[in-house]
Each structure stands twice: as structure tokens, then as C-alpha cells.
N, C-alpha and C. Protein backbone atom coordinates (compact mmCIF):
# COMPACT_ATOMS: atom_id res chain seq x y z
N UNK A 1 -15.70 1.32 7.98
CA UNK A 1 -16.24 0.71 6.79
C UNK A 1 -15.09 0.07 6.02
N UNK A 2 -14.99 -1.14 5.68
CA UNK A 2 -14.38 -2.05 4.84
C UNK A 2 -14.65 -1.65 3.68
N UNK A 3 -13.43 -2.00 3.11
CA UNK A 3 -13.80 -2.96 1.72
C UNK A 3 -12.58 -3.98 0.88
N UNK A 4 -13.72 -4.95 1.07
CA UNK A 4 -13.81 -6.06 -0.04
C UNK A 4 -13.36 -6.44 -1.27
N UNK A 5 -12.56 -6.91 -1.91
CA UNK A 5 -11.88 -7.00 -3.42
C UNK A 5 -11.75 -8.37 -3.43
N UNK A 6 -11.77 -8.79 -4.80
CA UNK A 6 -11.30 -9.62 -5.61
C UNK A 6 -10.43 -9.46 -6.50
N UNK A 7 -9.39 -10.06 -6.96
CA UNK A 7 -8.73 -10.30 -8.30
C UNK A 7 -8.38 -11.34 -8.77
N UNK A 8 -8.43 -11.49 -10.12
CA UNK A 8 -8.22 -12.31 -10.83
C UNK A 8 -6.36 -12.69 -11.43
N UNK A 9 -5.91 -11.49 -11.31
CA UNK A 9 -4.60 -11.35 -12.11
C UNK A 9 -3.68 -10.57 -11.37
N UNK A 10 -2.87 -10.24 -11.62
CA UNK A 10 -1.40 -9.66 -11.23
C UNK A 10 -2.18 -8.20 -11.71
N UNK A 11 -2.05 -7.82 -13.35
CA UNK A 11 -2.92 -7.04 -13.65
C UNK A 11 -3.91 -6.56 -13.02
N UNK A 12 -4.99 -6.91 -12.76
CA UNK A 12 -6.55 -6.45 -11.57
C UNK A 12 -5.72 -5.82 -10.25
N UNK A 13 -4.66 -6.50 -9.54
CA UNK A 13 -4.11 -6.20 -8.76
C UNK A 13 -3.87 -4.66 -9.04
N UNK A 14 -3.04 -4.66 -10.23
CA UNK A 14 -2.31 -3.08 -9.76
C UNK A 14 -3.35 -2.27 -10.47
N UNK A 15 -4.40 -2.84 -10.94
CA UNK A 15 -5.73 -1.95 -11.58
C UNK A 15 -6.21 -1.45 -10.11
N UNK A 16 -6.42 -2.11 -9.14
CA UNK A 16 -6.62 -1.80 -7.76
C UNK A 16 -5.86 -0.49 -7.41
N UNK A 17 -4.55 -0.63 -6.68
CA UNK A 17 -3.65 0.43 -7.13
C UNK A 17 -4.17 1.36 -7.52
N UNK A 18 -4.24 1.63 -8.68
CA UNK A 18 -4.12 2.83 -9.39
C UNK A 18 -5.27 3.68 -9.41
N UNK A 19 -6.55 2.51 -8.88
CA UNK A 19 -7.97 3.34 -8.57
C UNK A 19 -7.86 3.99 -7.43
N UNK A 20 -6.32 3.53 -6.51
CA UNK A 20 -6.70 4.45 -5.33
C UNK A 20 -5.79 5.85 -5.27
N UNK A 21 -5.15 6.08 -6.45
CA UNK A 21 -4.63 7.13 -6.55
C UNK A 21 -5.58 8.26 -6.55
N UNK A 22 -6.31 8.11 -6.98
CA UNK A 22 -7.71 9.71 -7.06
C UNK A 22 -7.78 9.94 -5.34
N UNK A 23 -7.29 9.15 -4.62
CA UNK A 23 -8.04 9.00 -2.86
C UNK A 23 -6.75 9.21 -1.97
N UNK A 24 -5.51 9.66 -2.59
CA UNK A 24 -4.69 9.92 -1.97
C UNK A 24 -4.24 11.15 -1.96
N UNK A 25 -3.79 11.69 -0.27
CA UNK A 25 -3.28 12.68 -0.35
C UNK A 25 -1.73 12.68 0.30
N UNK A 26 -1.04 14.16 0.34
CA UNK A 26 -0.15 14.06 0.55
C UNK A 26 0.28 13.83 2.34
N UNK A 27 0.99 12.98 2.76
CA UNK A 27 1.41 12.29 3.69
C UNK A 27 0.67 11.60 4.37
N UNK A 28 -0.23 10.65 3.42
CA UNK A 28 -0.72 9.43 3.59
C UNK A 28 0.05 8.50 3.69
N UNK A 29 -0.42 7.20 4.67
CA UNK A 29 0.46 6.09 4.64
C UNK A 29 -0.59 4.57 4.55
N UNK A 30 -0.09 3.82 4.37
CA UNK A 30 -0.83 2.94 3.78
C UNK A 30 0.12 1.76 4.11
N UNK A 31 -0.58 1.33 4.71
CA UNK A 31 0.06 -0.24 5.31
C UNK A 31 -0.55 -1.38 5.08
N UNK A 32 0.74 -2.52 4.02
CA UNK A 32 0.52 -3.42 3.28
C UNK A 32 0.85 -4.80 4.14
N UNK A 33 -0.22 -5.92 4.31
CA UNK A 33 0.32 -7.49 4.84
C UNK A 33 -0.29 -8.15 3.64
N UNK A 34 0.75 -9.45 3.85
CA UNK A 34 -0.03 -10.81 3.47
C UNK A 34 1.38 -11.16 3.40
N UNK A 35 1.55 -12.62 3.05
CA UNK A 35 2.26 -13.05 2.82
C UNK A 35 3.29 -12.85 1.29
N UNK A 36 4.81 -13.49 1.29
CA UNK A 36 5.12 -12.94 0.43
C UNK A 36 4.45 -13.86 -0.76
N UNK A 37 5.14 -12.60 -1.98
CA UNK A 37 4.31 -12.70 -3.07
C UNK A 37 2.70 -13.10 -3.39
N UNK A 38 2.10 -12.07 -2.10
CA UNK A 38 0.84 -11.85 -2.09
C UNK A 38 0.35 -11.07 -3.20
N UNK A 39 0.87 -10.01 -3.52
CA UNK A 39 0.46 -8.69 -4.09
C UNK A 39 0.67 -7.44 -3.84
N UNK A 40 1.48 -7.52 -2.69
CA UNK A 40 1.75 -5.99 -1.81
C UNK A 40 2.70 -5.00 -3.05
N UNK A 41 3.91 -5.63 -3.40
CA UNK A 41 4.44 -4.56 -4.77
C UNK A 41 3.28 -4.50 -6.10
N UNK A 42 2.90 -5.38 -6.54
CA UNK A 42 2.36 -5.25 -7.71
C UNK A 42 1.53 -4.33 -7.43
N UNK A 43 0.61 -4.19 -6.05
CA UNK A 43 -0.39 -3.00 -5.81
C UNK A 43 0.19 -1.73 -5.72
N UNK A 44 1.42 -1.50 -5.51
CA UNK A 44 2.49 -0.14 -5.56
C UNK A 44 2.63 -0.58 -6.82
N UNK A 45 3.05 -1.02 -7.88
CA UNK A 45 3.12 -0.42 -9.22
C UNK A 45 2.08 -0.10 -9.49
N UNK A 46 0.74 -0.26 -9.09
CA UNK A 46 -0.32 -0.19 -9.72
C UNK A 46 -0.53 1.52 -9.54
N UNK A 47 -0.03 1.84 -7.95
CA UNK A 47 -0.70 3.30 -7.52
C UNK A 47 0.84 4.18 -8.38
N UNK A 48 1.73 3.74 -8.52
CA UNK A 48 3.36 4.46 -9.10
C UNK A 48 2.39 4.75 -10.78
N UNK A 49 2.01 3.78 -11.26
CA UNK A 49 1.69 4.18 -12.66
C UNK A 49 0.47 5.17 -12.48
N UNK A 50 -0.58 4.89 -11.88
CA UNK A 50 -1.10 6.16 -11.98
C UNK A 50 -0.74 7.66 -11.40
N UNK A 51 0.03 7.63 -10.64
CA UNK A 51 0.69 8.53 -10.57
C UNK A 51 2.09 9.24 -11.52
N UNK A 52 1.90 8.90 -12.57
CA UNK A 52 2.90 8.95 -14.10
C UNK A 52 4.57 8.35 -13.45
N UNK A 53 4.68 7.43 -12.40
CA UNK A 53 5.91 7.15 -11.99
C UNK A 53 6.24 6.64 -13.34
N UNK A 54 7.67 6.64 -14.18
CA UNK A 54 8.41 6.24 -15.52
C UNK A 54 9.36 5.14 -15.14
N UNK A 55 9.80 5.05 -13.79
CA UNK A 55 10.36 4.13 -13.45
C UNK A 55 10.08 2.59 -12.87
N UNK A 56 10.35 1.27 -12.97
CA UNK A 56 9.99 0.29 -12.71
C UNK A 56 9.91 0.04 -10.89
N UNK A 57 8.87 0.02 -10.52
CA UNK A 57 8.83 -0.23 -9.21
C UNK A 57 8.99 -1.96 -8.84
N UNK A 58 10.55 -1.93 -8.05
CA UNK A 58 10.60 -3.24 -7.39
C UNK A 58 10.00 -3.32 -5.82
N UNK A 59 10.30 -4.59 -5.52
CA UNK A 59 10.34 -5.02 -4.23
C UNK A 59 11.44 -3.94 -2.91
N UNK A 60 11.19 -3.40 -1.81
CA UNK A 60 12.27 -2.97 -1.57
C UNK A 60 12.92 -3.95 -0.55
N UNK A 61 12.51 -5.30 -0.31
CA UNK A 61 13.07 -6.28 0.63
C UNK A 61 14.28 -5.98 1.19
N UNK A 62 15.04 -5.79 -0.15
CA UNK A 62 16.92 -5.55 0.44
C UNK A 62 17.33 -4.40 0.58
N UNK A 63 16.87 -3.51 0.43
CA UNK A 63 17.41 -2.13 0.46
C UNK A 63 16.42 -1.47 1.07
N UNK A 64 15.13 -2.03 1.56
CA UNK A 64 14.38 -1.52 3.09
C UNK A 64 13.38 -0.32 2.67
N UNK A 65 14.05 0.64 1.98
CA UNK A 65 12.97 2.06 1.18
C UNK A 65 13.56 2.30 -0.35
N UNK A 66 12.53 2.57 -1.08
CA UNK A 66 12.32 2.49 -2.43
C UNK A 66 11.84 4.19 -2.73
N UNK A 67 12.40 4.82 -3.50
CA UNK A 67 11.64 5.78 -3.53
C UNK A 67 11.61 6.37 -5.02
N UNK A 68 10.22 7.18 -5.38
CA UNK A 68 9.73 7.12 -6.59
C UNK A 68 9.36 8.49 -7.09
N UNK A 69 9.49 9.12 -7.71
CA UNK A 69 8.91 10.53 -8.11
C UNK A 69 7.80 10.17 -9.30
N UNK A 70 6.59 10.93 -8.95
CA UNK A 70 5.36 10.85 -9.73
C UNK A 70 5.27 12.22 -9.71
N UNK A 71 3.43 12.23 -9.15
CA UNK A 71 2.86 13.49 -9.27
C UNK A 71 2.79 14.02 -7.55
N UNK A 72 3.08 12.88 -6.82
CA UNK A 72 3.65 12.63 -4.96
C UNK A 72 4.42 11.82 -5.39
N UNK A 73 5.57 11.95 -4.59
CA UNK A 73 6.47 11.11 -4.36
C UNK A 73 6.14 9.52 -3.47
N UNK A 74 6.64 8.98 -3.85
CA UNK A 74 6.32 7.10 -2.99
C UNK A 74 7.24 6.77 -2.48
N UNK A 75 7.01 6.83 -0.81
CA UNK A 75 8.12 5.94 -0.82
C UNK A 75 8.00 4.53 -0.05
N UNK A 76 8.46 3.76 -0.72
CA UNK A 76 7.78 2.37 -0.60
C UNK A 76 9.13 1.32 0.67
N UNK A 77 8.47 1.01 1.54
CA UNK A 77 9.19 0.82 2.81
C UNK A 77 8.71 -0.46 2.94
N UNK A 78 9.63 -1.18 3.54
CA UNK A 78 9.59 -2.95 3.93
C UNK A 78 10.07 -3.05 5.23
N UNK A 79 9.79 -3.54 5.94
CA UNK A 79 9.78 -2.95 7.82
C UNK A 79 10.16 -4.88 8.06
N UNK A 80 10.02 -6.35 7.19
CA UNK A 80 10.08 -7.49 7.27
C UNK A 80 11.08 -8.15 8.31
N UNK A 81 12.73 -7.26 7.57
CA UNK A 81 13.65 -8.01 7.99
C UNK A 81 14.75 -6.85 9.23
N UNK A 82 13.48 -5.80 9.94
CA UNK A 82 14.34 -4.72 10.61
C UNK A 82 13.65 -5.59 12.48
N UNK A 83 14.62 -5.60 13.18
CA UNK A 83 14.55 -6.16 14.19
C UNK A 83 14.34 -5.22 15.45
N UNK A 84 14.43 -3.98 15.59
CA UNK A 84 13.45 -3.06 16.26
C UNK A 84 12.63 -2.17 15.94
N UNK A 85 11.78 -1.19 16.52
CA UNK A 85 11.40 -0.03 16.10
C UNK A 85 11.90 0.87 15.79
N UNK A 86 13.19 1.25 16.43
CA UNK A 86 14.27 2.16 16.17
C UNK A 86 14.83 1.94 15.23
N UNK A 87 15.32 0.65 14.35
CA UNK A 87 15.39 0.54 13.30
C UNK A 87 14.69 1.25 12.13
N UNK A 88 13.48 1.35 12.54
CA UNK A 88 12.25 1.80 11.66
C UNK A 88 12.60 3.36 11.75
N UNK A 89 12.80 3.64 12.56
CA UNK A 89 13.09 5.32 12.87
C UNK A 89 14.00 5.44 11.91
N UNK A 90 15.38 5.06 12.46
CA UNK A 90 16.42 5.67 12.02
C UNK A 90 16.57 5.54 10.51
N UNK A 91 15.29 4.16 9.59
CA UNK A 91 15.38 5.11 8.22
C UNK A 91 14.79 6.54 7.70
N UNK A 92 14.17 7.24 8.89
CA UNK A 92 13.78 8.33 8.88
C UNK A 92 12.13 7.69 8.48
N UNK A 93 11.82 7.45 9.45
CA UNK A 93 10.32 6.95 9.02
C UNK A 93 9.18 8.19 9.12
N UNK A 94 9.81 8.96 10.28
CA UNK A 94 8.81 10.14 10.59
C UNK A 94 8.97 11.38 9.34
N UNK A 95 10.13 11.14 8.64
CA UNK A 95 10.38 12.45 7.31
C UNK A 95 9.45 12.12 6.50
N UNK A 96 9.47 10.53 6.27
CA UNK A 96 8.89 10.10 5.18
C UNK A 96 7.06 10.36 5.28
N UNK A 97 6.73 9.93 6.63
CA UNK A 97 5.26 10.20 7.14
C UNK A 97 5.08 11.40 6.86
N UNK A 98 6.10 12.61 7.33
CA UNK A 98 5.81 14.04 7.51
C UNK A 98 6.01 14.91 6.28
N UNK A 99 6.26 14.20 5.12
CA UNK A 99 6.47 14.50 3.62
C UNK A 99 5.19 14.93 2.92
N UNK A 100 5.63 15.52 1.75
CA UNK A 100 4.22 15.83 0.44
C UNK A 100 4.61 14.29 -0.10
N UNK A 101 5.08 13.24 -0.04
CA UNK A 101 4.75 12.42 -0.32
C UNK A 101 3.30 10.93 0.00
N UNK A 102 3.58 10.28 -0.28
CA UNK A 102 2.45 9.16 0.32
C UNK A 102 3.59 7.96 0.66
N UNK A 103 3.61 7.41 1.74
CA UNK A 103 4.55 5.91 1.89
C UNK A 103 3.50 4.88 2.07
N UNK A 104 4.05 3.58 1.55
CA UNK A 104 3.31 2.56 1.70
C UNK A 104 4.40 1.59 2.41
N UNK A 105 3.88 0.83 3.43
CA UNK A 105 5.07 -0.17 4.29
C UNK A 105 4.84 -1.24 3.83
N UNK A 106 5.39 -2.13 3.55
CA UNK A 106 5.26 -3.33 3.44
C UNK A 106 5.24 -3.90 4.98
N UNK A 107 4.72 -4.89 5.23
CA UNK A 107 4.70 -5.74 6.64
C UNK A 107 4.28 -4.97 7.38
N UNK A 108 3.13 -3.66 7.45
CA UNK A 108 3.22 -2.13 8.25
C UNK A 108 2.39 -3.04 9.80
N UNK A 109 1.53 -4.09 9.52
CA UNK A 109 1.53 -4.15 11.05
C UNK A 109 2.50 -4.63 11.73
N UNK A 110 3.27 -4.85 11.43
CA UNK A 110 4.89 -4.90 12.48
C UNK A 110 4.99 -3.88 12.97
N UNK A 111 4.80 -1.96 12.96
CA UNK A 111 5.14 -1.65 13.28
C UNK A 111 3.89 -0.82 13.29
N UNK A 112 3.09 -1.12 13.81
CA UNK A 112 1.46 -0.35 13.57
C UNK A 112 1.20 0.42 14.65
N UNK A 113 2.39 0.41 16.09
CA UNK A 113 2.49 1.13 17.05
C UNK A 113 2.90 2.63 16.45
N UNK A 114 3.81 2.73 15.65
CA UNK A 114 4.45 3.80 15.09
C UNK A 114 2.96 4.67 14.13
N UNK A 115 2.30 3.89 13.63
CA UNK A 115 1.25 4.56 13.00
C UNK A 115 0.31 5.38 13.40
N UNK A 116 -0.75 6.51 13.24
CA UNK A 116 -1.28 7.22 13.13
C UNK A 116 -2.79 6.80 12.22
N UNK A 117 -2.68 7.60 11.49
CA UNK A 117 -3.81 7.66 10.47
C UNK A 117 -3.29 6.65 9.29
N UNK A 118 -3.93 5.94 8.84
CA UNK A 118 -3.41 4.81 7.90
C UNK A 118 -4.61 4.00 7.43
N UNK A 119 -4.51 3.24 6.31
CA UNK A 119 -5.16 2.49 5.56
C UNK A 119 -4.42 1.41 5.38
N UNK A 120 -4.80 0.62 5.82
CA UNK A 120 -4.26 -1.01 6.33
C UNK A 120 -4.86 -1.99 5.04
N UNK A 121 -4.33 -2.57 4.22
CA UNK A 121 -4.81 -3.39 2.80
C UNK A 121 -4.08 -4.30 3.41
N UNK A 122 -4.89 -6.23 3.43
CA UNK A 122 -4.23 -7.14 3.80
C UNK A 122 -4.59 -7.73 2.35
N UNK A 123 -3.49 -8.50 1.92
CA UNK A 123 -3.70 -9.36 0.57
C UNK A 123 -3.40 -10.77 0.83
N UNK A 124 -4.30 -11.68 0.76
CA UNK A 124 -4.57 -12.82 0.51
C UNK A 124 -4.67 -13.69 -0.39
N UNK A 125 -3.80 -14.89 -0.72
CA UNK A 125 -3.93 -15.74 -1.59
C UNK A 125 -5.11 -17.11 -1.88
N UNK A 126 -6.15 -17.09 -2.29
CA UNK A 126 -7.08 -17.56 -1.98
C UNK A 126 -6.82 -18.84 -2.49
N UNK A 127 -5.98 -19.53 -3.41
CA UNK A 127 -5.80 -20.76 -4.20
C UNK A 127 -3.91 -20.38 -4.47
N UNK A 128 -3.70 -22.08 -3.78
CA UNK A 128 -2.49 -21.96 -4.63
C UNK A 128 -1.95 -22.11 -6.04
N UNK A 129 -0.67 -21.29 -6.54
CA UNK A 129 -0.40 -21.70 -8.12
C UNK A 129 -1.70 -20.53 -8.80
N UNK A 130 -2.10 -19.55 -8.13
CA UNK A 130 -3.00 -18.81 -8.71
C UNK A 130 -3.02 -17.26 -8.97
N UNK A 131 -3.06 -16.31 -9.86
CA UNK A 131 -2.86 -14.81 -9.30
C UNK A 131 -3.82 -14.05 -8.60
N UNK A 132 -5.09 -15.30 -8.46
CA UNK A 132 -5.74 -14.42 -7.73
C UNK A 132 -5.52 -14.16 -6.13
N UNK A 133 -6.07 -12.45 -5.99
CA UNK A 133 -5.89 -12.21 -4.66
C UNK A 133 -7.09 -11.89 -3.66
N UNK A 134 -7.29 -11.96 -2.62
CA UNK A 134 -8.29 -11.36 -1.95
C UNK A 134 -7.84 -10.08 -1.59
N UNK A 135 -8.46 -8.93 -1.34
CA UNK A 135 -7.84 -7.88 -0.82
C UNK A 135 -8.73 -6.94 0.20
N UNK A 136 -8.30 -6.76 1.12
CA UNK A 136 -9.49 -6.04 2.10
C UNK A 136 -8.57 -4.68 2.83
N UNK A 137 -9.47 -3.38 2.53
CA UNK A 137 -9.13 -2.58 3.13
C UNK A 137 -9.86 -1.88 4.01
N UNK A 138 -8.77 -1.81 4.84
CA UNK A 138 -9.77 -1.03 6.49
C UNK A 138 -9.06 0.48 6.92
N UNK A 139 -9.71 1.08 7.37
CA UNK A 139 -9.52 2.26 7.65
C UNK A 139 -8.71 2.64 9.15
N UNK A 140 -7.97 3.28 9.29
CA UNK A 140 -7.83 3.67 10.67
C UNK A 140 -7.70 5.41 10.66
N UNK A 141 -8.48 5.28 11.29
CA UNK A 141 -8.43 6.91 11.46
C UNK A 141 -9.63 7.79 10.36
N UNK A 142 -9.86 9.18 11.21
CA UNK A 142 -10.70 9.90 10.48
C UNK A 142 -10.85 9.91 8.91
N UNK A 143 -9.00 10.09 8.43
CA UNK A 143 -8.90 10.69 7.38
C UNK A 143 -9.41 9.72 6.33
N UNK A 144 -8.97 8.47 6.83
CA UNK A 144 -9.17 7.13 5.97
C UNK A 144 -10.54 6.75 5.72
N UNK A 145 -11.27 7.20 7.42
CA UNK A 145 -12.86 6.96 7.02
C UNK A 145 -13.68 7.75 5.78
N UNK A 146 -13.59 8.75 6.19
CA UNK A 146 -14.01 9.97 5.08
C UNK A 146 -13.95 9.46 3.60
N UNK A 147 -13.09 8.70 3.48
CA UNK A 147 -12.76 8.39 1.85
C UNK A 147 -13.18 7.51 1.74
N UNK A 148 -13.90 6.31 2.45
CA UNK A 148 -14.27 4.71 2.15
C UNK A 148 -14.84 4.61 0.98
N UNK A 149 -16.27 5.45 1.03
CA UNK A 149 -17.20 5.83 0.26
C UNK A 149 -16.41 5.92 -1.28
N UNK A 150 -15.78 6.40 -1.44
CA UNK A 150 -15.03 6.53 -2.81
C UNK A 150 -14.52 6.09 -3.26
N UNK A 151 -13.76 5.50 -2.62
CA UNK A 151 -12.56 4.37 -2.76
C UNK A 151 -13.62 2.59 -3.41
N UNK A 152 -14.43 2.61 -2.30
CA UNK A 152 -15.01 1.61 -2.95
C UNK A 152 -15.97 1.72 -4.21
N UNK A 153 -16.88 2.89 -4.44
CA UNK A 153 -17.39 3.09 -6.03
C UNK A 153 -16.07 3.21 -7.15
N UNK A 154 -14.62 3.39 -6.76
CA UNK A 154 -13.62 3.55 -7.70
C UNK A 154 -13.39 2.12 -7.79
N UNK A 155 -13.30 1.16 -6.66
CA UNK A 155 -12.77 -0.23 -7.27
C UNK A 155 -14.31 -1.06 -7.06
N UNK A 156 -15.44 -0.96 -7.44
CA UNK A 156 -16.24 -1.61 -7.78
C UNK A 156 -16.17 -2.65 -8.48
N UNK A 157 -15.67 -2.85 -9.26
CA UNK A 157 -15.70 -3.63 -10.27
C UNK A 157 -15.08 -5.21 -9.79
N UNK A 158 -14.21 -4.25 -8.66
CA UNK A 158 -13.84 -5.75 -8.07
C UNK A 158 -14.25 -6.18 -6.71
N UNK A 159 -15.36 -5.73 -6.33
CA UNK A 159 -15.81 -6.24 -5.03
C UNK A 159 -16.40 -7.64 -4.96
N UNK A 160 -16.43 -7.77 -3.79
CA UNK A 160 -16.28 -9.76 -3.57
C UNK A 160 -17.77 -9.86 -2.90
């Protein structure tokens, strides 16, 4: 089971986000595409603030993992500019999976062999020069199915 989003703003974006904090548990992963400056960080500040993160969540482009203390820890991973899988390892990708935290990848189908159970959000720019985004999330795996149902009465407001 899909689901469907709209946004209007940068804002709506990480309003998204933060509705899916009630639906996360610990060593969830969540794998982010679209192109850049789609929406993939602004939707991690969105889930960092509801999770009381105090700190400003950037991009982790250059420094590859980002990591955040809330109420779970985030750690926010960019897989863009790493040229194997072993790359992906050796930032300790399996600690981070195997954590009380939640990670979100940026570019995660690059490396969607490495994945498991995951929730795959692709963000789309529907107009250029615009903040709106399309956003569609799909499930992989049991754990992800189980929650569809919820996830989408939490972001209702923005279904397409």
C-alpha cells in the first residue's frame, strides 16, 4: 500500500516529517530519492523536530553521516558521492541499521541491495522555481506494511 502526498512549501514538507515520527521505531530505515534539492533534508528536519532534536539538521552531502540525538537518535546518511558498497559498509552502515536509532539514506536506492525492511519516500519536483513537492511512500517489508494504515490518516491532509 502506497501513499500519495502533496506539498505546497518547504514547511508542508517537514510537516510530513514530523507526522511520521508517531510511526517510527527503533532501527528503522528509511530511504530517501529525488533529485537534489527535492526535499529529502527538509523531510529529516521535519522528523529531527518532532523528535525534540535542538540542533539544526543539515545536508550530510560532504561529510556522508549526520548524526542527531532526539528521543531516537538519527542518523542521516548520503550514499550520492560513495563509489562502492563497501564504501557504504565501512561507514558502519550495519551499526547504524542495528542501533536504537532510526537512519534515513539519502540516494538509499543506490544501495537498496544492502537493505532489508525499509520505507522508500521518492520526492518529486512537480513545477520548476516552485516548493512544491510530490511525495510517495512505499513500503518494503512486513514492518513497513503494518504501519501504512497510519501513516497515511497522520498525513492526510496532504494526500494527492
Amino acid at each position: 500500500m502506497e501513499v500519495a502526498l502533496s506539498t505546497a512549501t518547504v514547511e508542508q514538507t517537514r510537516e510530513v516529517g514530523e507526522a511520521l515520527v508517531p510511526h517510527l521505531e527503533a532501527g528503522d530505515v528509511v530511504s530517501l530519492t529525488g533529485e537534489p534539492g527535492a526535499g529529502k533534508t527538509s523531510f529529516v528536519q521535519g522528523v529531527a523536530r518532532g523528535l525534540g532534536v535542538s540542533a539544526g539538521v543539515m545536508s550530510p552531502t560532504f561529510t556522508l553521516v549526520r548524526e542527531y540525538r532526539g528521543r531516537l537518535i538519527i542518523h542521516h546518511v548520503d550514499v550520492y558521492r560513495l563509489e562502492r558498497i563497501q564504501d557504504v559498509i565501512d561507514l558502519g552502515f550495519d551499526e547504524m541499521v542495528d542501533s536504537d536509532g532510526v537512519t534515513f539514506i539519502e540516494w538509499g536506492d543506490v544501495i537498496e541491495g544492502l537493505l532489508r525492511e525499509y520505507l522508500q519516500i521518492e520526492f518529486t519536483v512537480p513545477e520548476i522555481d516552485s516548493d512544491a513537492r510530490l511525495i510517495r511512500m512505499t513500503p518494503a517489508g512486513q514492518s513497513w506494511e503494518r504501519r501504512m494504515e497510519g501513516l497515511r490518516a497522520a498525513t492526510g491532509r496532504f494526500s494527492k
